[in-house]
C-alpha atoms as a PDB file:
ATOM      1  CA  UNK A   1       0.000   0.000   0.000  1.00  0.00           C
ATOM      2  CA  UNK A   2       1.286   3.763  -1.046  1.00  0.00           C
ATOM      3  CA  UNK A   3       0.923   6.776   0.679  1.00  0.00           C
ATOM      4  CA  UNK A   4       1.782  10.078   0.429  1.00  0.00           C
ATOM      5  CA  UNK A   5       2.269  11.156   3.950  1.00  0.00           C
ATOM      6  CA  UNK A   6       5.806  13.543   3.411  1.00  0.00           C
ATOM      7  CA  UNK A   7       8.471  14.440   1.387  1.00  0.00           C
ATOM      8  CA  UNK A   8      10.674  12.690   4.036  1.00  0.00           C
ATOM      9  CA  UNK A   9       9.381   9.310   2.941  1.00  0.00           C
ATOM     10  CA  UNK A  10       9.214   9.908  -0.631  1.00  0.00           C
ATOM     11  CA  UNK A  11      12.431   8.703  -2.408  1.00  0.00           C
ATOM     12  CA  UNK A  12      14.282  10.758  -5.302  1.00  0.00           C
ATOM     13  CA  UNK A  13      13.377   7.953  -8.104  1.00  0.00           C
ATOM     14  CA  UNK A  14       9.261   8.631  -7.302  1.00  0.00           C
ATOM     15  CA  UNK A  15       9.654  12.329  -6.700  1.00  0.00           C
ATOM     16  CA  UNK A  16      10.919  12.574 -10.172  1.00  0.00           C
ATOM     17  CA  UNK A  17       8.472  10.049 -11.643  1.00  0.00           C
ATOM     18  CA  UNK A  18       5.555  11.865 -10.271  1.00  0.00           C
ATOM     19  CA  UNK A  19       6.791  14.955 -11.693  1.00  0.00           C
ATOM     20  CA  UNK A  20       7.291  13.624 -14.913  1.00  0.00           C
ATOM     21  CA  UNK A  21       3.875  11.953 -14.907  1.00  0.00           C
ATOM     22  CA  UNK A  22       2.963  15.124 -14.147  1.00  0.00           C
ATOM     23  CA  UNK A  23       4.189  16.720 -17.531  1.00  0.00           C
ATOM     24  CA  UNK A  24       2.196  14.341 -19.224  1.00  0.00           C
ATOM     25  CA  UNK A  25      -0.777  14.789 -17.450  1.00  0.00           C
ATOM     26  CA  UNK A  26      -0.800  18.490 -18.704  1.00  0.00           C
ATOM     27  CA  UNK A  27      -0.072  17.508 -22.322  1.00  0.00           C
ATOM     28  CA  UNK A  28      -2.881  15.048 -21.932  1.00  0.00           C
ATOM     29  CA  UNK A  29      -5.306  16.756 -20.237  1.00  0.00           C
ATOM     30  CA  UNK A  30      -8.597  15.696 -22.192  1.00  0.00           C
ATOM     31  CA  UNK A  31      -7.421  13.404 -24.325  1.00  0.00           C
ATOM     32  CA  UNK A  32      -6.628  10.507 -21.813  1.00  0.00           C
ATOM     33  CA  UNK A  33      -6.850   6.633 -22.924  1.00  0.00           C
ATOM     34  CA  UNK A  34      -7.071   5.417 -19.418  1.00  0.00           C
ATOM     35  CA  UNK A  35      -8.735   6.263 -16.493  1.00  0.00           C
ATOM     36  CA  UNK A  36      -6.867   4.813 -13.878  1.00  0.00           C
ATOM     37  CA  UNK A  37      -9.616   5.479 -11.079  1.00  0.00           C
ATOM     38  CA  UNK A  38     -12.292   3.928 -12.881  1.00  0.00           C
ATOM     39  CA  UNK A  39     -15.188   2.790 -10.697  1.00  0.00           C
ATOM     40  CA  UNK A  40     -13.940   3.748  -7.461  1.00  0.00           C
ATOM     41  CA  UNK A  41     -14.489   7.082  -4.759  1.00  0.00           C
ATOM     42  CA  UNK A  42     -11.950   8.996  -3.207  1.00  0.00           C
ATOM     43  CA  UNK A  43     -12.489  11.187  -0.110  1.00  0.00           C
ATOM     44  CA  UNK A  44     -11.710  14.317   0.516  1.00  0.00           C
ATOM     45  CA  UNK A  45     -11.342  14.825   4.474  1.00  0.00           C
ATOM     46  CA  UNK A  46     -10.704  18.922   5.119  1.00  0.00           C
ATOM     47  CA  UNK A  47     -10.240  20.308   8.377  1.00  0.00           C
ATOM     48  CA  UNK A  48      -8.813  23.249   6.991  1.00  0.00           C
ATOM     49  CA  UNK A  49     -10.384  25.766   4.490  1.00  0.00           C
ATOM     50  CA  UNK A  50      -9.063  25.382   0.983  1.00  0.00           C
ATOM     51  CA  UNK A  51      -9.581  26.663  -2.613  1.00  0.00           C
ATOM     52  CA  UNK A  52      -6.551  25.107  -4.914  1.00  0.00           C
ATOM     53  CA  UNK A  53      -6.383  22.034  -3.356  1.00  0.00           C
ATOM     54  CA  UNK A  54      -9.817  21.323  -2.705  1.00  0.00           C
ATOM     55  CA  UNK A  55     -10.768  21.858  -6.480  1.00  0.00           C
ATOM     56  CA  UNK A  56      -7.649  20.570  -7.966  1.00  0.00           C
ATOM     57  CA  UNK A  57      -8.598  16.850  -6.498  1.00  0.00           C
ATOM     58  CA  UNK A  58     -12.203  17.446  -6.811  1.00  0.00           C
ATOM     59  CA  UNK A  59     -11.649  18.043 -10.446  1.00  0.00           C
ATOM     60  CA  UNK A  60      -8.436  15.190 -10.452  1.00  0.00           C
ATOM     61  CA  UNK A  61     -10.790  12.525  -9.046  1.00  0.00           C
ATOM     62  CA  UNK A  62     -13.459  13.181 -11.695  1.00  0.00           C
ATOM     63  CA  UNK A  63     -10.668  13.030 -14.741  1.00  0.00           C
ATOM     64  CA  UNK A  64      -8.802   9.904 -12.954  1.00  0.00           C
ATOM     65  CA  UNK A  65     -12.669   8.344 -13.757  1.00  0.00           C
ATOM     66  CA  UNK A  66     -13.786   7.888  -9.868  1.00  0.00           C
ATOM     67  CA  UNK A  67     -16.202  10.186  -7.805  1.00  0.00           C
ATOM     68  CA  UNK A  68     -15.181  12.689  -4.805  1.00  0.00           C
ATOM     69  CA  UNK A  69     -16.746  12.770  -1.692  1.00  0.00           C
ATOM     70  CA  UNK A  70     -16.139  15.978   0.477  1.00  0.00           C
ATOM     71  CA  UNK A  71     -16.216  15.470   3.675  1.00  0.00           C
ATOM     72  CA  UNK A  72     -15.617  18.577   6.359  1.00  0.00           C
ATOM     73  CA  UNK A  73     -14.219  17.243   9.483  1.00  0.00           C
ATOM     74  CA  UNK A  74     -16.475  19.499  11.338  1.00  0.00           C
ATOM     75  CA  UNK A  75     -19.575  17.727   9.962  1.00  0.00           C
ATOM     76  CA  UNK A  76     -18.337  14.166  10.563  1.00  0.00           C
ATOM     77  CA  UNK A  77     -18.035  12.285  13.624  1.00  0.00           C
ATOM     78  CA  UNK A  78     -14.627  13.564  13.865  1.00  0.00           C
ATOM     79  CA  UNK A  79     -15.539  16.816  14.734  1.00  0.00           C
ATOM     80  CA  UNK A  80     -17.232  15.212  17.838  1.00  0.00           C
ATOM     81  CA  UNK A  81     -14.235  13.603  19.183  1.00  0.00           C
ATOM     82  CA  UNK A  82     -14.058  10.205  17.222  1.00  0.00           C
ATOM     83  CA  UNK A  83     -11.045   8.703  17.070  1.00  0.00           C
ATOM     84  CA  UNK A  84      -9.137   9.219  13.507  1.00  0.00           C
ATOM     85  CA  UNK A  85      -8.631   5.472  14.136  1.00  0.00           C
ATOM     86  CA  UNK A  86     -12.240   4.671  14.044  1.00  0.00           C
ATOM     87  CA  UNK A  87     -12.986   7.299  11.096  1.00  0.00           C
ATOM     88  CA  UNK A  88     -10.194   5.213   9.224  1.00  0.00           C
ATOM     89  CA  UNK A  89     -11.527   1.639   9.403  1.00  0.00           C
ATOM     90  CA  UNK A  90     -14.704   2.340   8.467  1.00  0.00           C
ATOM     91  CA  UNK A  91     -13.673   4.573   5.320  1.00  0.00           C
ATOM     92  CA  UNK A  92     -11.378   2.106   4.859  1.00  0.00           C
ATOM     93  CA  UNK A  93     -14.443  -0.351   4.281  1.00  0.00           C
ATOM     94  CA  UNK A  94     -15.657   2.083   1.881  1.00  0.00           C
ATOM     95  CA  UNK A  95     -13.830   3.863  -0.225  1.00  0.00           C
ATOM     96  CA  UNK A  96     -10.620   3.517  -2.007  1.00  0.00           C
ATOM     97  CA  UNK A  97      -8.133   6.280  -1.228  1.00  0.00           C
ATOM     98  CA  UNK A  98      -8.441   9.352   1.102  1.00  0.00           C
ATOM     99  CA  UNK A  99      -6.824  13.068   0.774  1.00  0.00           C
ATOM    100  CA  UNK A 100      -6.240  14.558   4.252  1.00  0.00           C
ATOM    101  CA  UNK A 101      -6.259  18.367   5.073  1.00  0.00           C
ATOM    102  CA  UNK A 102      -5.960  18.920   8.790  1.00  0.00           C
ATOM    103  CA  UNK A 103      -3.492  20.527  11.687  1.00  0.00           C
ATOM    104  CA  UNK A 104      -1.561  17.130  13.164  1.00  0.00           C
ATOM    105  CA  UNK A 105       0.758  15.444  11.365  1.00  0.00           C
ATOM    106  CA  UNK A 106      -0.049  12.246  13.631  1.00  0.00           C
ATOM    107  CA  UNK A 107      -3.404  12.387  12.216  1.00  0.00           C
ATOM    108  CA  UNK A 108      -2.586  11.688   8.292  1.00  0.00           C
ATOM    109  CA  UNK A 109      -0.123   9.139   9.160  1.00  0.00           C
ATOM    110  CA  UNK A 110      -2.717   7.184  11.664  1.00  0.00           C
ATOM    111  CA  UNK A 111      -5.302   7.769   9.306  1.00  0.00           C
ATOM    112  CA  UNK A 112      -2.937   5.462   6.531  1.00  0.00           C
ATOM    113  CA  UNK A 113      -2.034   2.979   8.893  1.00  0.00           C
ATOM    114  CA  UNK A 114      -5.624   2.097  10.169  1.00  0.00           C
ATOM    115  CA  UNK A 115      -7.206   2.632   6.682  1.00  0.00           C
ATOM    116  CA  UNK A 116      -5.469   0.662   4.713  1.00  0.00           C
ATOM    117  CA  UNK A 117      -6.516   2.545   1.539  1.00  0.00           C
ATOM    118  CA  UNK A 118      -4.045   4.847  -0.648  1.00  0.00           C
ATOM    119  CA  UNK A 119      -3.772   8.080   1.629  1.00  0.00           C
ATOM    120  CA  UNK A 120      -2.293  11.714   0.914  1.00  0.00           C
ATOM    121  CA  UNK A 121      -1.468  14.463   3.310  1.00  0.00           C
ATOM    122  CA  UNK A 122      -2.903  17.449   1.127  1.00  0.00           C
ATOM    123  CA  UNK A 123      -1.622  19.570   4.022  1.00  0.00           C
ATOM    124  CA  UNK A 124      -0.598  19.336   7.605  1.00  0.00           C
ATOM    125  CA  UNK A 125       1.051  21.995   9.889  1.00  0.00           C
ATOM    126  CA  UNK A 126       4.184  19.967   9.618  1.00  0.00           C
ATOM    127  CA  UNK A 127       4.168  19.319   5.957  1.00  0.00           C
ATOM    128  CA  UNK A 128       2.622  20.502   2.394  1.00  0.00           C
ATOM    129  CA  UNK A 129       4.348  18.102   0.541  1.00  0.00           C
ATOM    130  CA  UNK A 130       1.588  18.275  -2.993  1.00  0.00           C
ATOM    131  CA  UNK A 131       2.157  21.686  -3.311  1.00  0.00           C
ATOM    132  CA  UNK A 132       6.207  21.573  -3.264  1.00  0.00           C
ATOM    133  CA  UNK A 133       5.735  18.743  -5.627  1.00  0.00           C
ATOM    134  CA  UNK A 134       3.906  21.059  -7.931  1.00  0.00           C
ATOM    135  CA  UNK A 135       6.621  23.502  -7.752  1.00  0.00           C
ATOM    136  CA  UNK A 136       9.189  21.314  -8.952  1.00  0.00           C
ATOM    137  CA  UNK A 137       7.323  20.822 -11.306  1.00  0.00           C
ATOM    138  CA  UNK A 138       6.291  24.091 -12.594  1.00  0.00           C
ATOM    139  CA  UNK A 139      10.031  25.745 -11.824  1.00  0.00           C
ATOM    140  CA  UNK A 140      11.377  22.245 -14.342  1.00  0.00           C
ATOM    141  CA  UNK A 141       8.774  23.233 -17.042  1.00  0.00           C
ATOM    142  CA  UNK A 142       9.763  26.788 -17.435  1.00  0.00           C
ATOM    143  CA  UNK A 143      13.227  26.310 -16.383  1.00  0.00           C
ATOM    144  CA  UNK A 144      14.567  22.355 -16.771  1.00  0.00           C
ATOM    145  CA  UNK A 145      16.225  20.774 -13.718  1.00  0.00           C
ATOM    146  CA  UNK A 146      16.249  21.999 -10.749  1.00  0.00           C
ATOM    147  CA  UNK A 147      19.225  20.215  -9.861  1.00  0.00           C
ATOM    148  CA  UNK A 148      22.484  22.367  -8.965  1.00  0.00           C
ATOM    149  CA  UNK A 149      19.834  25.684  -8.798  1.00  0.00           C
ATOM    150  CA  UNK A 150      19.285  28.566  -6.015  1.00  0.00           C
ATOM    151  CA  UNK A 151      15.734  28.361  -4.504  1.00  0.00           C
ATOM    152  CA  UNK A 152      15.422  31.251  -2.179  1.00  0.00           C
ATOM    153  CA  UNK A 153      12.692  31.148   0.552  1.00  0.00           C
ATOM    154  CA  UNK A 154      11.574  34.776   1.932  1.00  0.00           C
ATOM    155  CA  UNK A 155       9.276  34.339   5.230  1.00  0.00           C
ATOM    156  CA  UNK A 156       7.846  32.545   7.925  1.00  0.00           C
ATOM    157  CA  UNK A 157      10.488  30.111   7.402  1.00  0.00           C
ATOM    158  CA  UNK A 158       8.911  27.524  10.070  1.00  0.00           C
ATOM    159  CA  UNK A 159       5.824  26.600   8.662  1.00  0.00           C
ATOM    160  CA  UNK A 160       4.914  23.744   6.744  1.00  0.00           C
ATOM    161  CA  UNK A 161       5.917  25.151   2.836  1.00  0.00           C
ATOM    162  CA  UNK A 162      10.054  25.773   3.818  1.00  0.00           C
ATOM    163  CA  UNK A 163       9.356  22.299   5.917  1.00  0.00           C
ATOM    164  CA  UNK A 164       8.694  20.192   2.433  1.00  0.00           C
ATOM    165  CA  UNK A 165      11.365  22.676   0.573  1.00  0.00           C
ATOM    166  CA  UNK A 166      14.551  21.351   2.948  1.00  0.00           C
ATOM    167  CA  UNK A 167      13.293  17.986   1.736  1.00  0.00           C
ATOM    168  CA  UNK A 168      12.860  18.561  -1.956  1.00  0.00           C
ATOM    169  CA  UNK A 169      16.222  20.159  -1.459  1.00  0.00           C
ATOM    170  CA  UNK A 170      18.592  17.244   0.198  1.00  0.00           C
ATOM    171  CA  UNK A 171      16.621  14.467  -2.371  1.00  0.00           C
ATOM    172  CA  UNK A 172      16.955  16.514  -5.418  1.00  0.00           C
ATOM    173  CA  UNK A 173      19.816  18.217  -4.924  1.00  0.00           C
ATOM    174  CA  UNK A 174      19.428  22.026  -5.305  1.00  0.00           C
ATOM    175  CA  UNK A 175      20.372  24.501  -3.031  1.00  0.00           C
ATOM    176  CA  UNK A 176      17.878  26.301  -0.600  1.00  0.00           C
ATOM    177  CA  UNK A 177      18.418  29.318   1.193  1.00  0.00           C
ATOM    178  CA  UNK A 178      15.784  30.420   3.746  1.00  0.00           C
ATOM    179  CA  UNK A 179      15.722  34.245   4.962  1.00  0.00           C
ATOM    180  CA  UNK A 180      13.554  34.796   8.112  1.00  0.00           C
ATOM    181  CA  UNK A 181      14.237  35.603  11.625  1.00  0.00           C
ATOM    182  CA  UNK A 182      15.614  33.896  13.493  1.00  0.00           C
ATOM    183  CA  UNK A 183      12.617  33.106  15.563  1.00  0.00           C
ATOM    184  CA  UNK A 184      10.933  31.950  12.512  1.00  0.00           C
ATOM    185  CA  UNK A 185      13.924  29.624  10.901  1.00  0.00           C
ATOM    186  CA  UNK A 186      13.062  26.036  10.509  1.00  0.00           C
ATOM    187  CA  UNK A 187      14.226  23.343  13.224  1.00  0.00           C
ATOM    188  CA  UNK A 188      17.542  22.907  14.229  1.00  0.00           C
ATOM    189  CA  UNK A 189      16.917  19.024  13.903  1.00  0.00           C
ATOM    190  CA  UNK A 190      14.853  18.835  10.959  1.00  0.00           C
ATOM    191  CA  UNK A 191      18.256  20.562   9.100  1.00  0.00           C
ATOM    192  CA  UNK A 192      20.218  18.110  10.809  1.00  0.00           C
ATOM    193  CA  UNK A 193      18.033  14.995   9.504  1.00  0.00           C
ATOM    194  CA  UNK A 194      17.114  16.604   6.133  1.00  0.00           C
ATOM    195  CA  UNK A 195      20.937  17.132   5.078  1.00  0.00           C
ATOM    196  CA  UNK A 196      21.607  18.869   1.813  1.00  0.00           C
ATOM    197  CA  UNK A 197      22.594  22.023   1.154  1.00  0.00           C
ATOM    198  CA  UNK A 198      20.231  23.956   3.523  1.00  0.00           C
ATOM    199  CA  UNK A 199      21.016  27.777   4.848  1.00  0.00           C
ATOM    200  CA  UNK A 200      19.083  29.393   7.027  1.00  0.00           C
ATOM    201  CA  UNK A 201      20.107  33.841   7.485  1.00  0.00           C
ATOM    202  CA  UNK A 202      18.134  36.751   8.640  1.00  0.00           C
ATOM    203  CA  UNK A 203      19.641  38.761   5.894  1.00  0.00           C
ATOM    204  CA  UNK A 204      17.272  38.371   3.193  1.00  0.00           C
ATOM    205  CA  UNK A 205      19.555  40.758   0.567  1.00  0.00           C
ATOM    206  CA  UNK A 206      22.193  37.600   1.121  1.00  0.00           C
ATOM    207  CA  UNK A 207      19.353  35.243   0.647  1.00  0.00           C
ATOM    208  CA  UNK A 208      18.258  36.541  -3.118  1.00  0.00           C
ATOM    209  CA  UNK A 209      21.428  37.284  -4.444  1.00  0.00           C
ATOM    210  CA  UNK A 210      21.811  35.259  -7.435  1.00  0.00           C
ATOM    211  CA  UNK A 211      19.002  33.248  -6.919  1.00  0.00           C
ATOM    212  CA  UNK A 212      16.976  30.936  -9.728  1.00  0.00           C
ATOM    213  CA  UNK A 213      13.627  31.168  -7.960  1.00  0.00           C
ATOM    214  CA  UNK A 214      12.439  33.799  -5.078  1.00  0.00           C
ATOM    215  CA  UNK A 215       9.705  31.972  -3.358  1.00  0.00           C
ATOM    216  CA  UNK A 216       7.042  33.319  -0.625  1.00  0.00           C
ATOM    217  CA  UNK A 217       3.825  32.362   1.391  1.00  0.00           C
ATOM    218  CA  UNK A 218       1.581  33.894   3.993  1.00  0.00           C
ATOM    219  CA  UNK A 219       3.163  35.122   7.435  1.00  0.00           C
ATOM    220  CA  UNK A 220      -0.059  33.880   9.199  1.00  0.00           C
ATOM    221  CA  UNK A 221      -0.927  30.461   8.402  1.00  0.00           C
ATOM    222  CA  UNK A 222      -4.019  28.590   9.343  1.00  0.00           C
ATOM    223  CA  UNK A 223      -4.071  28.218  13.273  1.00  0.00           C
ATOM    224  CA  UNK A 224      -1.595  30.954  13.600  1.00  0.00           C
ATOM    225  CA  UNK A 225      -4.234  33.537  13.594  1.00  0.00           C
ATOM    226  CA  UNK A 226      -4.047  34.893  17.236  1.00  0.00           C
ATOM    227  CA  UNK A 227      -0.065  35.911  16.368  1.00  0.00           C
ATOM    228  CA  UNK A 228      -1.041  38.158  13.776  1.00  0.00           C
ATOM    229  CA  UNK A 229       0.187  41.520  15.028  1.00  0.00           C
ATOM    230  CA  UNK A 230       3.167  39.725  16.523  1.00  0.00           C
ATOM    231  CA  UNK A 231       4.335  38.223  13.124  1.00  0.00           C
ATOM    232  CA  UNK A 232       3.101  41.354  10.907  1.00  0.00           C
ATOM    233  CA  UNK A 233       6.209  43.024  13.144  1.00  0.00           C
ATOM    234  CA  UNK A 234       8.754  40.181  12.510  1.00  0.00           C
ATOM    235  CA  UNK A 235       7.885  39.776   9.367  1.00  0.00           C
ATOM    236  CA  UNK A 236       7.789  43.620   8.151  1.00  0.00           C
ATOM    237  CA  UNK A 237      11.528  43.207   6.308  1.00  0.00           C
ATOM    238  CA  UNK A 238      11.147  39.688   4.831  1.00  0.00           C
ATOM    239  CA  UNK A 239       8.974  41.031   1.689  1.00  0.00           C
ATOM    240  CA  UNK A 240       9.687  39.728  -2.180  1.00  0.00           C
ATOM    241  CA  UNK A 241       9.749  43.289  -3.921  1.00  0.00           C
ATOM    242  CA  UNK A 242      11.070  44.693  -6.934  1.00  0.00           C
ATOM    243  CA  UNK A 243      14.739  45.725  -5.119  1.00  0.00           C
ATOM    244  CA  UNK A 244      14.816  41.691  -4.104  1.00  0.00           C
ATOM    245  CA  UNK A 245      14.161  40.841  -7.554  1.00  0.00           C
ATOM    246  CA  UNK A 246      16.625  42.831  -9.097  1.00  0.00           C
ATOM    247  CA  UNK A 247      19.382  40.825  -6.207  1.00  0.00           C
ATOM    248  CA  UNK A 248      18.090  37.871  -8.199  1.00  0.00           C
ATOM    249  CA  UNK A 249      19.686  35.946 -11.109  1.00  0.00           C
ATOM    250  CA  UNK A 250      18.634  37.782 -14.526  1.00  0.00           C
ATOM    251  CA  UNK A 251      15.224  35.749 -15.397  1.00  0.00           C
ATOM    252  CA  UNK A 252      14.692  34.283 -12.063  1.00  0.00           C
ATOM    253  CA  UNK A 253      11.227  32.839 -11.339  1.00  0.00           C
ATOM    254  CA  UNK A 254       9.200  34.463  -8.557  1.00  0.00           C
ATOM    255  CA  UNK A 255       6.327  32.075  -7.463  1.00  0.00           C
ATOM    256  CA  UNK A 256       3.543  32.509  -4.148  1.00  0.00           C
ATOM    257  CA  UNK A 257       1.369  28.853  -3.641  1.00  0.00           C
ATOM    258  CA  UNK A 258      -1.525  31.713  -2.494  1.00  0.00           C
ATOM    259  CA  UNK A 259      -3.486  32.888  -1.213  1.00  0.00           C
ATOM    260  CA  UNK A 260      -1.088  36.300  -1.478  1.00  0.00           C
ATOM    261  CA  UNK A 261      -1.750  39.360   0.823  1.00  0.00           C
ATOM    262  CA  UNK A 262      -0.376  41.997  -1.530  1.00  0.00           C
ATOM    263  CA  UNK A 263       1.854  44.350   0.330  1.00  0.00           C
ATOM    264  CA  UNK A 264       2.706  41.932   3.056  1.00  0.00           C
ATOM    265  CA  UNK A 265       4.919  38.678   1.929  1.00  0.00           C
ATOM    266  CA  UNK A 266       4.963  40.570  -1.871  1.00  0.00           C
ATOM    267  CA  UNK A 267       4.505  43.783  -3.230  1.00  0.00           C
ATOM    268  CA  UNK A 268       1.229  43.984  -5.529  1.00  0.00           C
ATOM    269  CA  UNK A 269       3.432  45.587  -8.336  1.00  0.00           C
ATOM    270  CA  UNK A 270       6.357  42.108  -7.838  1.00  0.00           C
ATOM    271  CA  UNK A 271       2.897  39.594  -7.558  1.00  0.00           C
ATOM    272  CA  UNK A 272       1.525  41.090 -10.732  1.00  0.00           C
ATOM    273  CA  UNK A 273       4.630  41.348 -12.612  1.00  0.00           C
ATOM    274  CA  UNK A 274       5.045  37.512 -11.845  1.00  0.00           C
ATOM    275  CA  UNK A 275       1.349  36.484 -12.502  1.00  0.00           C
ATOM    276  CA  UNK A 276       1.918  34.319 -14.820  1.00  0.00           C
ATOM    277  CA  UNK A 277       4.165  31.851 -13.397  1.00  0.00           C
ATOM    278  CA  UNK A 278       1.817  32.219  -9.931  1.00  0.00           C
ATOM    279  CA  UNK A 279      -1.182  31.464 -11.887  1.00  0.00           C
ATOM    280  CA  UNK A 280       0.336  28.387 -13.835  1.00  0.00           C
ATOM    281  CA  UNK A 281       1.870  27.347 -10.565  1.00  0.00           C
ATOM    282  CA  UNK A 282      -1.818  26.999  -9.321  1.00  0.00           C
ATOM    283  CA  UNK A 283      -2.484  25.743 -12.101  1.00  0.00           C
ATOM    284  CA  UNK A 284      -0.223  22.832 -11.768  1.00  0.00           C
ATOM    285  CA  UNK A 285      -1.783  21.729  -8.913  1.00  0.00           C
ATOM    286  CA  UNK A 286      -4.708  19.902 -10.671  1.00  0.00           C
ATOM    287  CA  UNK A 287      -1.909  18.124 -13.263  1.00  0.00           C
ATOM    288  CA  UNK A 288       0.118  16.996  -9.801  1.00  0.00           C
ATOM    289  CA  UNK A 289      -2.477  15.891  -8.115  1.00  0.00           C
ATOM    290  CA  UNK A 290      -3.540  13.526 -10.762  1.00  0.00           C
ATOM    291  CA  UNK A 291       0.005  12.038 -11.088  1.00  0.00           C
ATOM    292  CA  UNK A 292      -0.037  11.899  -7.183  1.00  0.00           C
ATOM    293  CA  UNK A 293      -3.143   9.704  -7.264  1.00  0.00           C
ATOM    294  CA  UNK A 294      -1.578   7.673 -10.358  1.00  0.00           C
ATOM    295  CA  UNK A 295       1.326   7.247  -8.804  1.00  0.00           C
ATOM    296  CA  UNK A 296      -0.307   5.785  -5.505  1.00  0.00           C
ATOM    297  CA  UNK A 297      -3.031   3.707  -7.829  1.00  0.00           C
ATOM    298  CA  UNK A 298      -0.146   1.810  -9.151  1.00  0.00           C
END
């Protein structure tokens, strides 16, 4: 049985397969030969809000040829304190694979191991391991390997995005730079287990210089709401703008995985300057997802 829990557990050899499966599922799109969902339903299981990733397997599910059911946690038994261990073996009895949006990482990874069916973590606060995917992918299409490149990461540098970035970075062998504060740089001992060539600086000038791809996301994630003001403060300096841009490599790809609160983590001038790559980075999400759900089908 498959899952896809983390980058962490994902080897190089099916990171690269699922992005090239992927590329064909973009060339492809409408004229497939096989569905390889055929006859089956996949749920969706969202604890979070979404709009990209909620649509993108919605719409994935239908074109794989099986049927999504949406299923807020709020309106399920979870919501009123079932065990995710009990919501698993009954789904399990049910359907036949399971997307997971939710806060614990604990929770996907039970979820899998009490299910039994094909599972993916479509977002956890520790991980967001779909979306990085997808940005492979769209940096290689516009770009081609991402091996030996710069991947700067401007922000809350602890959160869930950078998280999946260090591990894209030691499997696939690019460098990443993150620029935050230093109360927002990643884990001391997720660098240590991720290896790779990871750096971590509060001077975000340093950070862009040279880089292939300047990349962003909110300062206030999901569940982070109450530390607004606090963050808005920390985070004042660590903005993609046009004078970071210009630090960059000539031609260098700036890309947000959105929402984007113009004027905080970007400038609105930088995000619209860049909309095209943003918008075929979200995009990409539907043609990943599909080669995710492939991938684990297999």
């Amino acid at each position: 049985m498959k899952h896809l829990l983390s980058l962490e557990k994902l080897s190089r050899g099916d990171m690269e397969a699922i992005v090239q499966s992927a590329t064909v599922f973009k060339r492809e799109r409408g004229h497939h030969t096989t569905q390889p969902l055929a006859g089956q339903t996949w749920a969706l299981i969202f604890a979070k809000s979404s709009t990209r990733t909620r649509v993108s397997y919605e719409v994935g599910i239908r074109e794989l040829g099986a049927l999504p059911m949406f299923l807020s946690a709020a309106e399920i038994q979870l919501g009123r304190g079932e065990p995710i261990k009990d919501t698993a073996r009954v789904l399990g009895r049910m359907v036949h694979g399971a997307v997971i949006r939710t806060y614990a990482q604990t929770d996907v990874e039970e979820f899998a191991e009490y299910s039994r069916i094909p599972t993916v973590n479509a977002l956890t606060d520790l991980e967001h391991p779909c979306q990085i995917l997808t940005d492979v992918f769209t940096y290689q299409e516009k770009r081609g390997p991402i091996q030996g490149r710069i991947v700067t990461f401007v922000g809350d540098g602890a959160c869930n995005v950078p998280a999946s970035w260090i591990w894209a970075a030691s499997k696939l062998g690019f460098e990443l730079r993150i620029a935050a504060p230093k109360a927002y740089q990643p884990d001391a001992s997720l660098l240590r287990r991720a290896g790779g060539r990871v750096t971590c600086t509060e001077d975000v000038k340093a950070a862009a210089a040279g880089a292939d791809l300047l990349y962003t996301d909110v300062w206030v994630s999901m569940g982070k709401e109450a530390e607004s003001a606090e963050r808005l403060k920390a985070l004042a300096g660590y903005q993609i703008n046009e004078t970071l841009v210009k630090l960059a490599k000539p031609g260098a790809l700036v890309m947000h995985c959105l929402p984007a609160y113009r004027g905080k983590e970007i400038d609105a001038a930088t995000f619209d300057a860049h909309a095209s790559t943003i918008f075929d980075q979200a995009e990409n999400r539907l043609h990943m997802q599909k080669a995710i759900m492939e991938f684990l089908a297999r």
